[in-house]
Protein backbone atom coordinates (compact mmCIF):
# COMPACT_ATOMS: atom_id res chain seq x y z
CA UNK A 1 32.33 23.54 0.53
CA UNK A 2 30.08 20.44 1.95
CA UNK A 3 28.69 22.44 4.41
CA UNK A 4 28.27 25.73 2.37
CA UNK A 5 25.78 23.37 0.13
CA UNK A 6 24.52 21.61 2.61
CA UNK A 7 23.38 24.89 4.27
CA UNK A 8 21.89 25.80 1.36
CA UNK A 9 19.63 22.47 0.51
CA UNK A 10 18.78 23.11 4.41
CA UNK A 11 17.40 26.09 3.33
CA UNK A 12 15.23 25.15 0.48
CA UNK A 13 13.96 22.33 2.19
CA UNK A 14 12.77 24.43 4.82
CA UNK A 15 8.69 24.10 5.96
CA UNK A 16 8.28 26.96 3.30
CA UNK A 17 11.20 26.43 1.20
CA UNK A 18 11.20 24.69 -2.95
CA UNK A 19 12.30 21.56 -1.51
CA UNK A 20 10.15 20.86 1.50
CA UNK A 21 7.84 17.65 1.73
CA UNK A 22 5.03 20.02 2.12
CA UNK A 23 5.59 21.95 -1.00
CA UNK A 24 2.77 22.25 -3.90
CA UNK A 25 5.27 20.95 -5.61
CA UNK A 26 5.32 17.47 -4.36
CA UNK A 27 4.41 14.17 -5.81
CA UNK A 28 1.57 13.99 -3.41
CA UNK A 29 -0.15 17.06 -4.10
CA UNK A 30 1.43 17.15 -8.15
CA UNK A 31 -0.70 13.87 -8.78
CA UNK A 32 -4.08 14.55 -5.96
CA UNK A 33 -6.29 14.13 -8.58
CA UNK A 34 -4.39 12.03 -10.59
CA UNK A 35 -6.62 8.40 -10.83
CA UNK A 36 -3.67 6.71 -12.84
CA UNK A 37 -1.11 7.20 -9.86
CA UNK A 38 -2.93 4.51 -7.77
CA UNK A 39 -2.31 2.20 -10.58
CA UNK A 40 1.70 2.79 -10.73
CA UNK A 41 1.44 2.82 -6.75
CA UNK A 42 0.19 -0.64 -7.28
CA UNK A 43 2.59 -1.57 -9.66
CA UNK A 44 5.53 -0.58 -8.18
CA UNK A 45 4.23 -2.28 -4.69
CA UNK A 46 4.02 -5.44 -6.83
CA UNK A 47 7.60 -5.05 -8.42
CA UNK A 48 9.14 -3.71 -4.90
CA UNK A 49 7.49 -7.35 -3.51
CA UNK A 50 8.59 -9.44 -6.34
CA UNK A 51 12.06 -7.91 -6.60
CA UNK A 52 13.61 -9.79 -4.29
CA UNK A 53 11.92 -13.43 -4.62
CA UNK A 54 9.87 -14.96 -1.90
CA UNK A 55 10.35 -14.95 2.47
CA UNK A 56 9.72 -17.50 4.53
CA UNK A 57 6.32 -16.87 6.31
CA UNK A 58 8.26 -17.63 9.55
CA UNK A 59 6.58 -14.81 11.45
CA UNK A 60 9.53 -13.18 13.03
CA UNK A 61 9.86 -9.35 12.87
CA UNK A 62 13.04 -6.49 12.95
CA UNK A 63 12.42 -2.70 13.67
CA UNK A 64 15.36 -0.45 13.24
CA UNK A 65 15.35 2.98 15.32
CA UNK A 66 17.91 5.58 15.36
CA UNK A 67 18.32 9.09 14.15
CA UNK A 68 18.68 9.41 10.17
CA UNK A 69 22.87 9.03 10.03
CA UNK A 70 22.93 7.11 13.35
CA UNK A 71 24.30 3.89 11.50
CA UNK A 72 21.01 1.69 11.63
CA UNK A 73 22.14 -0.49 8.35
CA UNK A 74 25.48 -1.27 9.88
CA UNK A 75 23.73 -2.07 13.07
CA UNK A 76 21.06 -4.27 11.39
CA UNK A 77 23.60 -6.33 9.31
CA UNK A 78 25.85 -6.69 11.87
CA UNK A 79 23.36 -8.25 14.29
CA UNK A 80 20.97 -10.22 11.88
CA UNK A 81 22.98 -13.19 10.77
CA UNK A 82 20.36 -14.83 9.15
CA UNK A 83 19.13 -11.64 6.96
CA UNK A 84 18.75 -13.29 3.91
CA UNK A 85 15.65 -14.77 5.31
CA UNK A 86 14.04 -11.29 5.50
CA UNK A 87 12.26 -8.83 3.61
CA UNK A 88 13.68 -5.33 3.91
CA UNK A 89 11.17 -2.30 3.91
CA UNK A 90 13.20 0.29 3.00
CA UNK A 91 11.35 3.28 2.05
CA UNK A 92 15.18 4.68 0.23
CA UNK A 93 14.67 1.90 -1.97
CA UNK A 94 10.72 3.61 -3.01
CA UNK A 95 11.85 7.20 -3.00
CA UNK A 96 14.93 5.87 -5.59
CA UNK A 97 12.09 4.45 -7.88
CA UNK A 98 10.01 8.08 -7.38
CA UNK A 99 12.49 9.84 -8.33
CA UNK A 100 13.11 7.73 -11.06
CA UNK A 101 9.43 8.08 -12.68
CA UNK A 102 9.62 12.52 -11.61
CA UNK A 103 12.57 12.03 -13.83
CA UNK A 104 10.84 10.36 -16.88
CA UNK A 105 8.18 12.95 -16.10
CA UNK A 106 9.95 15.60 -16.31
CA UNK A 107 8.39 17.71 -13.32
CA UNK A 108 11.04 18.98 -11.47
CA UNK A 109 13.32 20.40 -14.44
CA UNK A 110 13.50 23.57 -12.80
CA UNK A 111 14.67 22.16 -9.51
CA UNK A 112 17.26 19.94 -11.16
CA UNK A 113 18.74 23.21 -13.56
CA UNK A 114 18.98 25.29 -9.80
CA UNK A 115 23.21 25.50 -9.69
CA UNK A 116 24.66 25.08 -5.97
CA UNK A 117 27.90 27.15 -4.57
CA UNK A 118 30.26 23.61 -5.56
CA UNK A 119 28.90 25.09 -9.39
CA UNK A 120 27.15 21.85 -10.45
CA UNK A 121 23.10 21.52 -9.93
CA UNK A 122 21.09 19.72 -7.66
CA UNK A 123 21.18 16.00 -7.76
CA UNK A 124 17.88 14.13 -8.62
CA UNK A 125 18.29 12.18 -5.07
CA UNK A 126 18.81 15.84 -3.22
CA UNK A 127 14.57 16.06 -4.45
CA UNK A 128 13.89 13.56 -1.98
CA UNK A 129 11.99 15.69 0.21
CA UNK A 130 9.62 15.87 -2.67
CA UNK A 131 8.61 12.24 -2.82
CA UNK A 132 8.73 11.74 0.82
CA UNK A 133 5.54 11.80 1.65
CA UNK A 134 4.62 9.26 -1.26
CA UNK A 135 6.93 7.61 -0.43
CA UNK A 136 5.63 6.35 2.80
CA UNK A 137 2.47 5.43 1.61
CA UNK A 138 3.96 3.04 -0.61
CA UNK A 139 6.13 2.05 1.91
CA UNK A 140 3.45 1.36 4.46
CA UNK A 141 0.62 -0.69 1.67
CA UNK A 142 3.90 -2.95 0.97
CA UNK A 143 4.45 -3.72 4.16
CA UNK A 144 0.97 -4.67 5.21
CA UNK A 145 1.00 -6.92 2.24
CA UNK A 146 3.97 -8.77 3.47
CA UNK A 147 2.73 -8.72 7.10
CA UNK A 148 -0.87 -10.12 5.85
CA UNK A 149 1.58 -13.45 4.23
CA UNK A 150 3.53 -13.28 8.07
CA UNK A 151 6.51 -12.90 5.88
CA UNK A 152 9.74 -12.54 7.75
CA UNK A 153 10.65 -8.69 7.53
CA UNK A 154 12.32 -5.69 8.80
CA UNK A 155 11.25 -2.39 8.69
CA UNK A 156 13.75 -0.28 8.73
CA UNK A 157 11.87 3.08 10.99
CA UNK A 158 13.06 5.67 13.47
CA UNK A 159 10.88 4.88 15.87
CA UNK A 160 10.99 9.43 16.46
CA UNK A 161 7.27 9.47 16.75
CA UNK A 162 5.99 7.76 19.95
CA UNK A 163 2.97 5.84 18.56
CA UNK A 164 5.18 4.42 15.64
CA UNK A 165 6.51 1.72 17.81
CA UNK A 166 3.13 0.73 19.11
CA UNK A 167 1.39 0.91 16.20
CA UNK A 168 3.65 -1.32 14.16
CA UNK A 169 3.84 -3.96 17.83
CA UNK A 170 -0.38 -3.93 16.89
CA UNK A 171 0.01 -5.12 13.05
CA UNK A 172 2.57 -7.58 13.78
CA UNK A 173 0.61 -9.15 17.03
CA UNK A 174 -3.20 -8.80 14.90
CA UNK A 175 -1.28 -10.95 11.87
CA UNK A 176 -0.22 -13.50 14.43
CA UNK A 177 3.59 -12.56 14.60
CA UNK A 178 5.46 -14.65 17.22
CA UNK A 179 8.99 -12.97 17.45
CA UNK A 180 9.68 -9.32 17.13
CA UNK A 181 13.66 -8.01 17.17
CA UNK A 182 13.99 -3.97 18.02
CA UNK A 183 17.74 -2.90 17.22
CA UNK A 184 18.51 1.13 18.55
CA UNK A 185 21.02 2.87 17.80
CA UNK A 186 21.97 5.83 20.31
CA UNK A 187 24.00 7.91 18.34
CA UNK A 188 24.56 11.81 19.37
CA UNK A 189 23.02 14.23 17.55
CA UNK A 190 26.37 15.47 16.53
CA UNK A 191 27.73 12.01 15.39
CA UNK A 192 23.91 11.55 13.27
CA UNK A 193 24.43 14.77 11.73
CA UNK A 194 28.08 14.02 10.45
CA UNK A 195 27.47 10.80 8.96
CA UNK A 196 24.54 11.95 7.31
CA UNK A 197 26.53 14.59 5.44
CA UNK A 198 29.18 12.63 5.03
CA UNK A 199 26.88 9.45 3.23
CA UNK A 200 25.30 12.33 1.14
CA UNK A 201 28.64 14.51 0.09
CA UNK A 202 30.17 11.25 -1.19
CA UNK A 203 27.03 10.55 -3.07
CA UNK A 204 27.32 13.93 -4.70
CA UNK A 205 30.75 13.84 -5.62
CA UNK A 206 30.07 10.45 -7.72
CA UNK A 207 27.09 12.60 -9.17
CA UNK A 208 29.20 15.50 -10.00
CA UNK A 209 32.08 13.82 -11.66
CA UNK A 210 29.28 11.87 -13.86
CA UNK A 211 29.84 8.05 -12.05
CA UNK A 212 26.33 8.11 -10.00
CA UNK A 213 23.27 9.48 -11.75
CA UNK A 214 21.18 10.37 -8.80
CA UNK A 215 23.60 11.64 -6.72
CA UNK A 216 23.35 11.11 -2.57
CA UNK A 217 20.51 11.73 -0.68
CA UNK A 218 20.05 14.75 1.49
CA UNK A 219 18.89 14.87 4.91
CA UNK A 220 17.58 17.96 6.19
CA UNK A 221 19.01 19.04 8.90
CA UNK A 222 15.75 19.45 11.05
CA UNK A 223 14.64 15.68 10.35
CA UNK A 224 17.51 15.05 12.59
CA UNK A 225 17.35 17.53 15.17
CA UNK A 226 13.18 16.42 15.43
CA UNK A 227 14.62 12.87 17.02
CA UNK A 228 16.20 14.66 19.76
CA UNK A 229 14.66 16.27 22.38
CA UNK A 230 17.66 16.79 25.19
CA UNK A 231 17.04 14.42 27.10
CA UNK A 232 19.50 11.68 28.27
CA UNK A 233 18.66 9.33 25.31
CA UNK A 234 17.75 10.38 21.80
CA UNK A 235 13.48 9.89 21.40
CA UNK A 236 14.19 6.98 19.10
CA UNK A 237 15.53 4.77 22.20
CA UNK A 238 13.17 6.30 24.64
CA UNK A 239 10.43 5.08 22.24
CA UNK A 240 12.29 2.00 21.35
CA UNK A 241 12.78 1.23 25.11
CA UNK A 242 9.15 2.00 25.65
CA UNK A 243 7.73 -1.41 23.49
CA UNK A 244 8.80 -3.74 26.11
CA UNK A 245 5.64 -2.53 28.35
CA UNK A 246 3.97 -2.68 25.38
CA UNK A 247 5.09 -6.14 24.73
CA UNK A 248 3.96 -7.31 28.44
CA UNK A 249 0.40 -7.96 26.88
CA UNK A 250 1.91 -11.19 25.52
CA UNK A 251 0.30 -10.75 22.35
CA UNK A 252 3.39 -11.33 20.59
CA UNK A 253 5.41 -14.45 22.20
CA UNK A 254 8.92 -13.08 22.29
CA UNK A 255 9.96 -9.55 22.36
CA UNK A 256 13.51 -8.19 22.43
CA UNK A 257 15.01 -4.54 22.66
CA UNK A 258 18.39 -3.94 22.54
CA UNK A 259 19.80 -0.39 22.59
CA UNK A 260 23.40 -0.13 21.04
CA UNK A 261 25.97 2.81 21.09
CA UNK A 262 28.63 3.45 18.52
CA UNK A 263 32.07 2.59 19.81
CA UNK A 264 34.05 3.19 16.39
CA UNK A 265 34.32 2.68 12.85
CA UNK A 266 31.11 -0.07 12.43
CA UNK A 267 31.48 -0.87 15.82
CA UNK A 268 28.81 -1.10 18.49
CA UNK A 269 28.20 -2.20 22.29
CA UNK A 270 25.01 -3.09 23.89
CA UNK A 271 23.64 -0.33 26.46
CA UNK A 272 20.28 -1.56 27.20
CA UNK A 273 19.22 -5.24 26.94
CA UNK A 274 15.11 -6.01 27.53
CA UNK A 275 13.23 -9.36 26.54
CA UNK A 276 10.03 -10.71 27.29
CA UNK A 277 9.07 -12.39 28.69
């Protein structure tokens, strides 16, 4: 039955499907023209930033990469003993509080009454194709905020698109950053894809027998598969690998990649080990 609805969330999040980040129907074309969403934009950067108290302004960085499902969170906490210290981007956290204000909105009733083949409707966190898109924008203005104080942070990325890596190694060096961590995980595609399903299908049992309100959050299929290219390494290691040159400009002091592989149940081993200098 998990895979009979996940085929069919797969299909309306499709490029032309209901559910797709490009949809008419999302929050960033439902509120275009909408002057009054830059102000809760601003307001929810401000409450996502004073959620959590203040970070030291130690100027010491963390980028996760890894295919959605690779196990990036485990990774991260397992490594980082010191994480307290650090401000988490996590754009899940921003499309939870998106989904949150469609819901007091009320614009995606007829998405939420839409009954799956399990016979119970689609969970408000199965939308989150909807706010994606939003949801990186908000993601991206708090993070330049914290950068701008050289808090200590971690931005938890894929690292899938090639200038993602570089472009973040420019912000942190321009702010004066003078450590930056990169944690990869090299997960197959099949292993990504399975523990992606399996993190959502637990999330929608809690929403179906009433204990989680928002239910787990669906991963199309494709936003997987578009990390992966068939080549030895999935592209968010390739591109992960790739910052070290990057870092030989010495504009950031001390730059570390590490590459991990899954060995087990939250276990990993190092495959690739860089620093600079």
């Amino acid at each position: 039955m998990r895979d009979v609805v996940a085929a069919e969330l797969n299909a309306l999040s499709a490029p032309d499907g209901p559910l797709s980040a490009y949809s008419d129907r999302s929050t960033t074309s439902l509120y275009a023209a909408d002057v009054g969403r830059y102000a809760f934009r601003r307001q929810l950067i401000e409450q996502y930033r004073e959620r959590d108290g203040l970070y030291p302004d130690g100027g010491a960085a963390i980028i996760t990469a890894g295919a959605p499902g690779a196990g990036k969170s485990t990774l991260r906490d397992s490594q980082v003993n010191n994480l307290a210290d650090y401000r988490i981007i996590d754009a899940d956290k921003v499309k939870d509080a998106l989904i949150q204000q469609a819901l007091s909105d009320d614009i995606y009733a007829d998405r939420l009454a839409t009954q799956l083949a399990d016979g119970h409707k689609i969970a408000p966190r199965e939308l989150a194709a909807l706010v994606h898109r939003e949801s990186v924008a908000v993601t991206e203005q708090a993070r330049s905020r914290c950068v701008d104080r050289r808090e200590n942070i971690v931005v938890e990325g894929t690292l899938a698109w090639q200038e993602q890596g570089p472009a973040l190694f420019e912000e942190f060096a321009t702010a004066g950053y003078s450590s930056l961590r990169v944690f990869a995980v090299e997960a197959d595609r099949k292993l990504a894809h399975e523990q992606a399903l399996r993190r959502w299908w637990t999330g929608r049992s809690q929403f179906t027998c009433g204990a989680d309100a928002l239910g787990g959050r669906f991963i199309p299929a494709e936003s997987i598969d578009a990390c992966y290219a068939g080549g030895e390494m999935s592209l968010c290691s390739e591109h992960a690998i790739k910052l070290i040159d990057v870092a030989q400009s010495g504009r950031i002091a001390h730059v570390h990649v590490t590459v991990f592989r899954p060995t087990g149940e939250n276990a990993f081993e190092a495959v690739v080990d860089l620093e600079y200098p």
